[in-house]
PDB file of N, CA and C in Angstrom:
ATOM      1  N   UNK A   1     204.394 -88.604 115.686  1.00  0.00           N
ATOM      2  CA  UNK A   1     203.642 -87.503 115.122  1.00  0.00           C
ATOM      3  C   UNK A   1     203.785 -87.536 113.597  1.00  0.00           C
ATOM      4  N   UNK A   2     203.006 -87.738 113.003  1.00  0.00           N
ATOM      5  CA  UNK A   2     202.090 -87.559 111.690  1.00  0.00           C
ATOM      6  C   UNK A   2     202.538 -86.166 110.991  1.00  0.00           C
ATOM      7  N   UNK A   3     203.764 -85.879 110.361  1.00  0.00           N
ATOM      8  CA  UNK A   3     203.357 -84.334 109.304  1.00  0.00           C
ATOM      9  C   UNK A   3     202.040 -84.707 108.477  1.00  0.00           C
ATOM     10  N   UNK A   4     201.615 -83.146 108.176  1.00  0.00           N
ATOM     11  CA  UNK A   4     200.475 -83.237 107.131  1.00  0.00           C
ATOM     12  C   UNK A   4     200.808 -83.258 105.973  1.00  0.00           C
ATOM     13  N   UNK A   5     200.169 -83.596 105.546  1.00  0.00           N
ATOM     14  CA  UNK A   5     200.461 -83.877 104.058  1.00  0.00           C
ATOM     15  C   UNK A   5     199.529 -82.467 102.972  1.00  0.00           C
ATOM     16  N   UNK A   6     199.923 -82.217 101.794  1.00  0.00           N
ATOM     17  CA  UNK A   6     199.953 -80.825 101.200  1.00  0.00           C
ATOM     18  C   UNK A   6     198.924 -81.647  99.499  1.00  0.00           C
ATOM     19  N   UNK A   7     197.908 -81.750  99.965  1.00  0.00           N
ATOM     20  CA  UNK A   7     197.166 -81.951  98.544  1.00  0.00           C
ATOM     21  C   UNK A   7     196.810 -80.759  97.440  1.00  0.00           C
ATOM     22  N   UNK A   8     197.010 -81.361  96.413  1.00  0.00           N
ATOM     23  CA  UNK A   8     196.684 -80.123  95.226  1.00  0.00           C
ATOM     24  C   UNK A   8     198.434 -79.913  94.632  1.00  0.00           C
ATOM     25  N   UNK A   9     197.945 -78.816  94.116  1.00  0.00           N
ATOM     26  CA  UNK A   9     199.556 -78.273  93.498  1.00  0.00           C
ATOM     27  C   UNK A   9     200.345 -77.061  93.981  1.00  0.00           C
ATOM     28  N   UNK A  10     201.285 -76.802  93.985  1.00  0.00           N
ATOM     29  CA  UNK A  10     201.743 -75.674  94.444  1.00  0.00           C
ATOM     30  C   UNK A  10     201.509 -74.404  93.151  1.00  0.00           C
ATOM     31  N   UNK A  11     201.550 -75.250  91.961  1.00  0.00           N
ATOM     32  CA  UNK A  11     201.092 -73.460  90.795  1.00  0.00           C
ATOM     33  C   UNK A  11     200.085 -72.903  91.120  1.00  0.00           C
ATOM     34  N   UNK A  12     198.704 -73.893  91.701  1.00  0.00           N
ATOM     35  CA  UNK A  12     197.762 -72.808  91.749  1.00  0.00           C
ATOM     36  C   UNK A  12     197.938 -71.569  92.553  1.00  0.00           C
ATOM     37  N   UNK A  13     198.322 -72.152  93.686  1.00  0.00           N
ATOM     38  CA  UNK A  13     198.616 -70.986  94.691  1.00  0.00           C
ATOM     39  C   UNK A  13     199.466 -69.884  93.571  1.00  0.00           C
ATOM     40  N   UNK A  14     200.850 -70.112  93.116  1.00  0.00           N
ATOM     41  CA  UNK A  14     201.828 -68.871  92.125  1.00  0.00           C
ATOM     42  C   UNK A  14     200.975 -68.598  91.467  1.00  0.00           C
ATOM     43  N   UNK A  15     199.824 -69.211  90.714  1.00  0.00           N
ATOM     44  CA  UNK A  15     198.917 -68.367  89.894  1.00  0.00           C
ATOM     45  C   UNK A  15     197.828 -67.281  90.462  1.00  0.00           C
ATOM     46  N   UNK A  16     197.906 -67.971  91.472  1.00  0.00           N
ATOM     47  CA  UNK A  16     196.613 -66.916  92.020  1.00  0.00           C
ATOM     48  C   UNK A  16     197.722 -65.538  92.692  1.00  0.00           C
ATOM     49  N   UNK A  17     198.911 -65.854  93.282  1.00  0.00           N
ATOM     50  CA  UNK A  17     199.213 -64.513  93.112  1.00  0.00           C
ATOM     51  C   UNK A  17     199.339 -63.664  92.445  1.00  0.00           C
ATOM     52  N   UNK A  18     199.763 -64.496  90.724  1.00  0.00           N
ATOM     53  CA  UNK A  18     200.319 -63.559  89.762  1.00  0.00           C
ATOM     54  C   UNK A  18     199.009 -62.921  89.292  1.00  0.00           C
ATOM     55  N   UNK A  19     197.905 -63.507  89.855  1.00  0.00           N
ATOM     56  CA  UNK A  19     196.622 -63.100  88.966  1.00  0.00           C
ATOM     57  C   UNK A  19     196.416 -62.129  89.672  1.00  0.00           C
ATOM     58  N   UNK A  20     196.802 -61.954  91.168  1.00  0.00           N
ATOM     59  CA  UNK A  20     196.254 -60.426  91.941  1.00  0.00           C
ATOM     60  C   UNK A  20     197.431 -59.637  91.369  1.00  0.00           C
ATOM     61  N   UNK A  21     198.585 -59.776  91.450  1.00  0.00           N
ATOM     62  CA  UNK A  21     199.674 -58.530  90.962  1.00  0.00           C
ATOM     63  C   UNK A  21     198.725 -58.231  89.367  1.00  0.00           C
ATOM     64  N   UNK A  22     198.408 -58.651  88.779  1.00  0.00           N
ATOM     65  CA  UNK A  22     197.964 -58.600  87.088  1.00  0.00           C
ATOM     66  C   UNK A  22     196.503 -57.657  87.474  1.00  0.00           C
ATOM     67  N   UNK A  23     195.757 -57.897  88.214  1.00  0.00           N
ATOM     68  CA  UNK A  23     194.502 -57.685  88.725  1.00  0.00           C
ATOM     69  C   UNK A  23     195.171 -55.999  89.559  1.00  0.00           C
ATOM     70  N   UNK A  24     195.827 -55.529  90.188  1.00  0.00           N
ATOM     71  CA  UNK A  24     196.257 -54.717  90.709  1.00  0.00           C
ATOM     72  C   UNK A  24     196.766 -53.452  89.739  1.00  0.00           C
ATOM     73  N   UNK A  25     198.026 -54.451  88.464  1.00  0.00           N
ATOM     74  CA  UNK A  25     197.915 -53.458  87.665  1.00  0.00           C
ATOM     75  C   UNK A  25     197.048 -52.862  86.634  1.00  0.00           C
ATOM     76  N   UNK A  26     196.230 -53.815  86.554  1.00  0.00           N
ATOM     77  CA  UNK A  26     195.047 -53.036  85.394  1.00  0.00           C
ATOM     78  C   UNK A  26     194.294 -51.780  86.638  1.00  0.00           C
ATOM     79  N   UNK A  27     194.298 -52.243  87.394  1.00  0.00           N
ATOM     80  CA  UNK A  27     193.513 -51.131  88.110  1.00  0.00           C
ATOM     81  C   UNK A  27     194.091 -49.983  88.567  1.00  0.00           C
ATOM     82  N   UNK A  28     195.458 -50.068  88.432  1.00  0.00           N
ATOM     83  CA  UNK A  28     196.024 -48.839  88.351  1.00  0.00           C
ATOM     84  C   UNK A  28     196.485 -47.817  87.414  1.00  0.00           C
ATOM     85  N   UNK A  29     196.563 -49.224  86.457  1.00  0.00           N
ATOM     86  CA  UNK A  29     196.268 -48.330  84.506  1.00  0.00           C
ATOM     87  C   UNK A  29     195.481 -47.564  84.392  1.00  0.00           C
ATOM     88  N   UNK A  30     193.955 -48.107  84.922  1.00  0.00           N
ATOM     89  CA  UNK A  30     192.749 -47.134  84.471  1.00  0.00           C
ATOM     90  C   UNK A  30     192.208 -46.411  85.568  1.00  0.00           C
ATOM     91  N   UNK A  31     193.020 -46.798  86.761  1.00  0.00           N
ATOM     92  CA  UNK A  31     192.951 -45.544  87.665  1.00  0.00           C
ATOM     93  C   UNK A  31     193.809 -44.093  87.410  1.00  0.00           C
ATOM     94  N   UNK A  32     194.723 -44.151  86.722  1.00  0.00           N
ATOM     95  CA  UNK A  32     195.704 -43.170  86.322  1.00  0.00           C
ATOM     96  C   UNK A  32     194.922 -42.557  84.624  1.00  0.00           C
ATOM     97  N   UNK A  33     194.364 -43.382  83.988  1.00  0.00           N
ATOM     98  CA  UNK A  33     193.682 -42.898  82.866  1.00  0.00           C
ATOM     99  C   UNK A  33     192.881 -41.672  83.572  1.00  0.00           C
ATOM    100  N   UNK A  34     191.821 -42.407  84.420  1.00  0.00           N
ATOM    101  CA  UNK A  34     190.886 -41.665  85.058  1.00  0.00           C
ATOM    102  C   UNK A  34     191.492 -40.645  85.662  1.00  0.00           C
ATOM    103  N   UNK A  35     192.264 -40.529  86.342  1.00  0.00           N
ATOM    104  CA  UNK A  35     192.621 -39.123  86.918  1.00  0.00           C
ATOM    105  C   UNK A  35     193.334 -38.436  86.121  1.00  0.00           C
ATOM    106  N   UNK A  36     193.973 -38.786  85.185  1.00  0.00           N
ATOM    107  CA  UNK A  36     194.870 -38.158  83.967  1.00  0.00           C
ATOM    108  C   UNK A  36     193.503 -37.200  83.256  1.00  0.00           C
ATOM    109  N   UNK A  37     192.556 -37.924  83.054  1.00  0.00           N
ATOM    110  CA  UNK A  37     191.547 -37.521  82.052  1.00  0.00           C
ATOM    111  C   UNK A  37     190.578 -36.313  83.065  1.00  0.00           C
ATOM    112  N   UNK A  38     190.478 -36.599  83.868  1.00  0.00           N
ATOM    113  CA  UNK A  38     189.923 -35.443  85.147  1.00  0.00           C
ATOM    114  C   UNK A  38     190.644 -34.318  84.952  1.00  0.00           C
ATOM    115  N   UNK A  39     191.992 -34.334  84.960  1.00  0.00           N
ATOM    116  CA  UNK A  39     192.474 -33.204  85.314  1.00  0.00           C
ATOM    117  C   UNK A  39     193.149 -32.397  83.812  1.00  0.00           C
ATOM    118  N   UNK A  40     193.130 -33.009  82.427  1.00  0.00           N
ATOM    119  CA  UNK A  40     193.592 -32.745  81.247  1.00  0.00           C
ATOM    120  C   UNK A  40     192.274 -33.496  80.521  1.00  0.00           C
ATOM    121  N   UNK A  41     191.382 -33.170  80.100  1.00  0.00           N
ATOM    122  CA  UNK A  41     190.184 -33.806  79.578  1.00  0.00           C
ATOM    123  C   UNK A  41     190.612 -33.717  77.929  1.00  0.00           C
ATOM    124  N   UNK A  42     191.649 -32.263  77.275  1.00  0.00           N
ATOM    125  CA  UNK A  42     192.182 -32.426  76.309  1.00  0.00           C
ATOM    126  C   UNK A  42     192.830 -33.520  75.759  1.00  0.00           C
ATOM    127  N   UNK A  43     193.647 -34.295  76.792  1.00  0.00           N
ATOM    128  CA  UNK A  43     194.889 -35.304  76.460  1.00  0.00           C
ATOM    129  C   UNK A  43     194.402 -36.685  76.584  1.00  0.00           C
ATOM    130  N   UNK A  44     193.151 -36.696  76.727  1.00  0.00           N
ATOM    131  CA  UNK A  44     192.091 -38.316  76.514  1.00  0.00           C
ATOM    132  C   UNK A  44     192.778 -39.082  75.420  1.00  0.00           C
ATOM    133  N   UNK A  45     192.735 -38.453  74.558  1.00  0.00           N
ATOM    134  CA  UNK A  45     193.302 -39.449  73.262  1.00  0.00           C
ATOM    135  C   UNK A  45     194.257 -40.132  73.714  1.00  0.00           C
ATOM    136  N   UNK A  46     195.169 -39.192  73.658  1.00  0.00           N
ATOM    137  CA  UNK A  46     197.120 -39.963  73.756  1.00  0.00           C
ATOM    138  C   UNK A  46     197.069 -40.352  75.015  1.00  0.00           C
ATOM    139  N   UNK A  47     196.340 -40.524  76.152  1.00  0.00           N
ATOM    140  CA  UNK A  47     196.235 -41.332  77.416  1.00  0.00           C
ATOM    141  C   UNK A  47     195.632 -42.714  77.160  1.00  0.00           C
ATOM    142  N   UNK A  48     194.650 -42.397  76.109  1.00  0.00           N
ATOM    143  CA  UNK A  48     193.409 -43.766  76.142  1.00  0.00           C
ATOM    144  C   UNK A  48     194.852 -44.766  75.328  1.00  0.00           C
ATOM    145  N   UNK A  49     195.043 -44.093  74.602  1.00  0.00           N
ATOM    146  CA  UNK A  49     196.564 -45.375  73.747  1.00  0.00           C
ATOM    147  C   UNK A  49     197.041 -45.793  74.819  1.00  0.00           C
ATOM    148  N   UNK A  50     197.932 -45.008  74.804  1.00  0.00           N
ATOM    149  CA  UNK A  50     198.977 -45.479  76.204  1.00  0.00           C
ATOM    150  C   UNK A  50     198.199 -46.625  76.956  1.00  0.00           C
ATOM    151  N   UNK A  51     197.021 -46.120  77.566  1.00  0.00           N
ATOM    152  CA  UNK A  51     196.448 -47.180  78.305  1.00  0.00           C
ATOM    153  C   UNK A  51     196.206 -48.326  77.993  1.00  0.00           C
ATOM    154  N   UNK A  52     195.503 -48.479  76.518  1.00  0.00           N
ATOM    155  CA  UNK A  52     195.693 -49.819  75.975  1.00  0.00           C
ATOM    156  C   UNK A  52     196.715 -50.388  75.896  1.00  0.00           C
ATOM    157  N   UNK A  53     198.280 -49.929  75.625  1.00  0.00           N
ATOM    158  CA  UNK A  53     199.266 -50.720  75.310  1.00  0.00           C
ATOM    159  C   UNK A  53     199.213 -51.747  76.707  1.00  0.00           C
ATOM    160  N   UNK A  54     199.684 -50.260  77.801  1.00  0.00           N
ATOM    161  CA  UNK A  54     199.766 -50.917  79.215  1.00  0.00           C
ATOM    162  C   UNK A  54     199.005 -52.070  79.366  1.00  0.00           C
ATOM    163  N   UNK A  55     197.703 -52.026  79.224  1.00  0.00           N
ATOM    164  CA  UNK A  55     196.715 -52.994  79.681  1.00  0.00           C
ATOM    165  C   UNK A  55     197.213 -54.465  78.926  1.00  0.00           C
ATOM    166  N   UNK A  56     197.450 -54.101  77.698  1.00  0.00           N
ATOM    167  CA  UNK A  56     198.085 -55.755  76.967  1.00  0.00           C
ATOM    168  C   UNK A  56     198.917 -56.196  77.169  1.00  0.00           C
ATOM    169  N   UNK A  57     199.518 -55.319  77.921  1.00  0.00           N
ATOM    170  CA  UNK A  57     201.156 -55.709  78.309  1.00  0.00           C
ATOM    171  C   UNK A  57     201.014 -56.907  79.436  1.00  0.00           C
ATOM    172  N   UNK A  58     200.237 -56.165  80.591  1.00  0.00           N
ATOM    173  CA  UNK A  58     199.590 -56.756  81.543  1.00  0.00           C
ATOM    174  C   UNK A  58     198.725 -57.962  81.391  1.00  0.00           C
ATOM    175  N   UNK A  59     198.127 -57.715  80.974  1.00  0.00           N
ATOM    176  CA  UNK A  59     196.929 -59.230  80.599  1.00  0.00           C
ATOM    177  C   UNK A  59     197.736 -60.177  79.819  1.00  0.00           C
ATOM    178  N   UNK A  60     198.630 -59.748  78.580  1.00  0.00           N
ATOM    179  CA  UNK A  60     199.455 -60.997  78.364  1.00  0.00           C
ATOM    180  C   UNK A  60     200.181 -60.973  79.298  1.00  0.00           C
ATOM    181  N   UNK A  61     200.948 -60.913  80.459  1.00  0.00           N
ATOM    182  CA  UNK A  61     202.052 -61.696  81.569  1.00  0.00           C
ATOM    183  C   UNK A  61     200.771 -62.671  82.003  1.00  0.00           C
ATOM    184  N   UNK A  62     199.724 -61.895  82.319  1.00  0.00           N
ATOM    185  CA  UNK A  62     198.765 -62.520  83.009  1.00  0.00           C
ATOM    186  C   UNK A  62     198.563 -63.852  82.167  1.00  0.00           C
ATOM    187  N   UNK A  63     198.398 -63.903  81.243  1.00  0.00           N
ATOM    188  CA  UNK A  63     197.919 -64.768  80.216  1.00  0.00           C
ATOM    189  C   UNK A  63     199.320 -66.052  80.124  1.00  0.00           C
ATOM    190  N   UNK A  64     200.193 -65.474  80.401  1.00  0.00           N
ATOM    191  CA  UNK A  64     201.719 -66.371  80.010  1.00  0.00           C
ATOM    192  C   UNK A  64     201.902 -66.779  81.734  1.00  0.00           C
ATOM    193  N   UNK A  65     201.309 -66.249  82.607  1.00  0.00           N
ATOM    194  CA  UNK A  65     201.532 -66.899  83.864  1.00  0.00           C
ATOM    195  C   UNK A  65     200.673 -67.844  83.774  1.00  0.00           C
ATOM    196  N   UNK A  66     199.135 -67.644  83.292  1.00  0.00           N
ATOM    197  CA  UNK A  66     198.057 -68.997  82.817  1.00  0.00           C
ATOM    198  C   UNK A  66     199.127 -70.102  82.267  1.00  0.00           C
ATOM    199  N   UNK A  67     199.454 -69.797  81.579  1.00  0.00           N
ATOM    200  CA  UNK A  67     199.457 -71.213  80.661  1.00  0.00           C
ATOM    201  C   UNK A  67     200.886 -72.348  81.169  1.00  0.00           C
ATOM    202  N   UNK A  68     201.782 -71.465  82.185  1.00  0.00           N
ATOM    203  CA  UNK A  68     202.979 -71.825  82.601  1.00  0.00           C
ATOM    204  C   UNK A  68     202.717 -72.475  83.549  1.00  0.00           C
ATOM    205  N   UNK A  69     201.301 -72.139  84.702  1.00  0.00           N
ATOM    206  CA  UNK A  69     201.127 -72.853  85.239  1.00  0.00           C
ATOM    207  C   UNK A  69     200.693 -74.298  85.306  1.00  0.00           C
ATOM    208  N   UNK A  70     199.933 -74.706  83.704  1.00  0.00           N
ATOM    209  CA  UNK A  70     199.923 -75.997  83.518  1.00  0.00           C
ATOM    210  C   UNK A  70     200.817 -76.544  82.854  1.00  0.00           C
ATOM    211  N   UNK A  71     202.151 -75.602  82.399  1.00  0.00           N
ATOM    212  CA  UNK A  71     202.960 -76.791  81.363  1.00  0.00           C
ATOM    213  C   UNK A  71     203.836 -77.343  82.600  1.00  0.00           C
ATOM    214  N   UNK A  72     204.036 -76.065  83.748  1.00  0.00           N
ATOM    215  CA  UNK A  72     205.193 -76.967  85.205  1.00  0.00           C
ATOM    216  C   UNK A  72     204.789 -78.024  85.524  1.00  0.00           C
ATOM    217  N   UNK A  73     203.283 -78.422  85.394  1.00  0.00           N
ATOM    218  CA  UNK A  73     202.810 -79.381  86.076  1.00  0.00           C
ATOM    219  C   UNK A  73     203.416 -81.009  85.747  1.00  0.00           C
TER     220      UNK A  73
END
């Protein structure tokens, strides 16, 4: 009996998870904006910041999981 054999790489797969955890938290950033802003329509400002930081925070891991996945290779 023949094992199968595993073509391709194993980062893509770690990337594509890290890209749904990254993909998960932006959507919960601006799901929490959105309901923050529903229920305090005053406090938009100092939410919309906040939210941006969050969001860069996020998109760069996202961005540093990109690029890690081709230097392992």
């Amino acid at each position: 009996m023949v094992p199968m054999l595993i073509g391709g790489s194993i980062n893509t797969i770690g990337y594509g998870i890290a890209t749904l955890g990254s993909a998960l938290g932006v959507a919960w950033i601006f799901a929490s904006l959105i309901n923050g802003t529903a229920r305090q329509p005053e406090a938009h400002k100092p939410m919309f910041q906040a939210t941006m930081i969050g969001f860069a925070v996020v998109e760069a891991l996202a961005l540093f999981g990109f690029v890690l996945a081709f230097i392992a290779k």
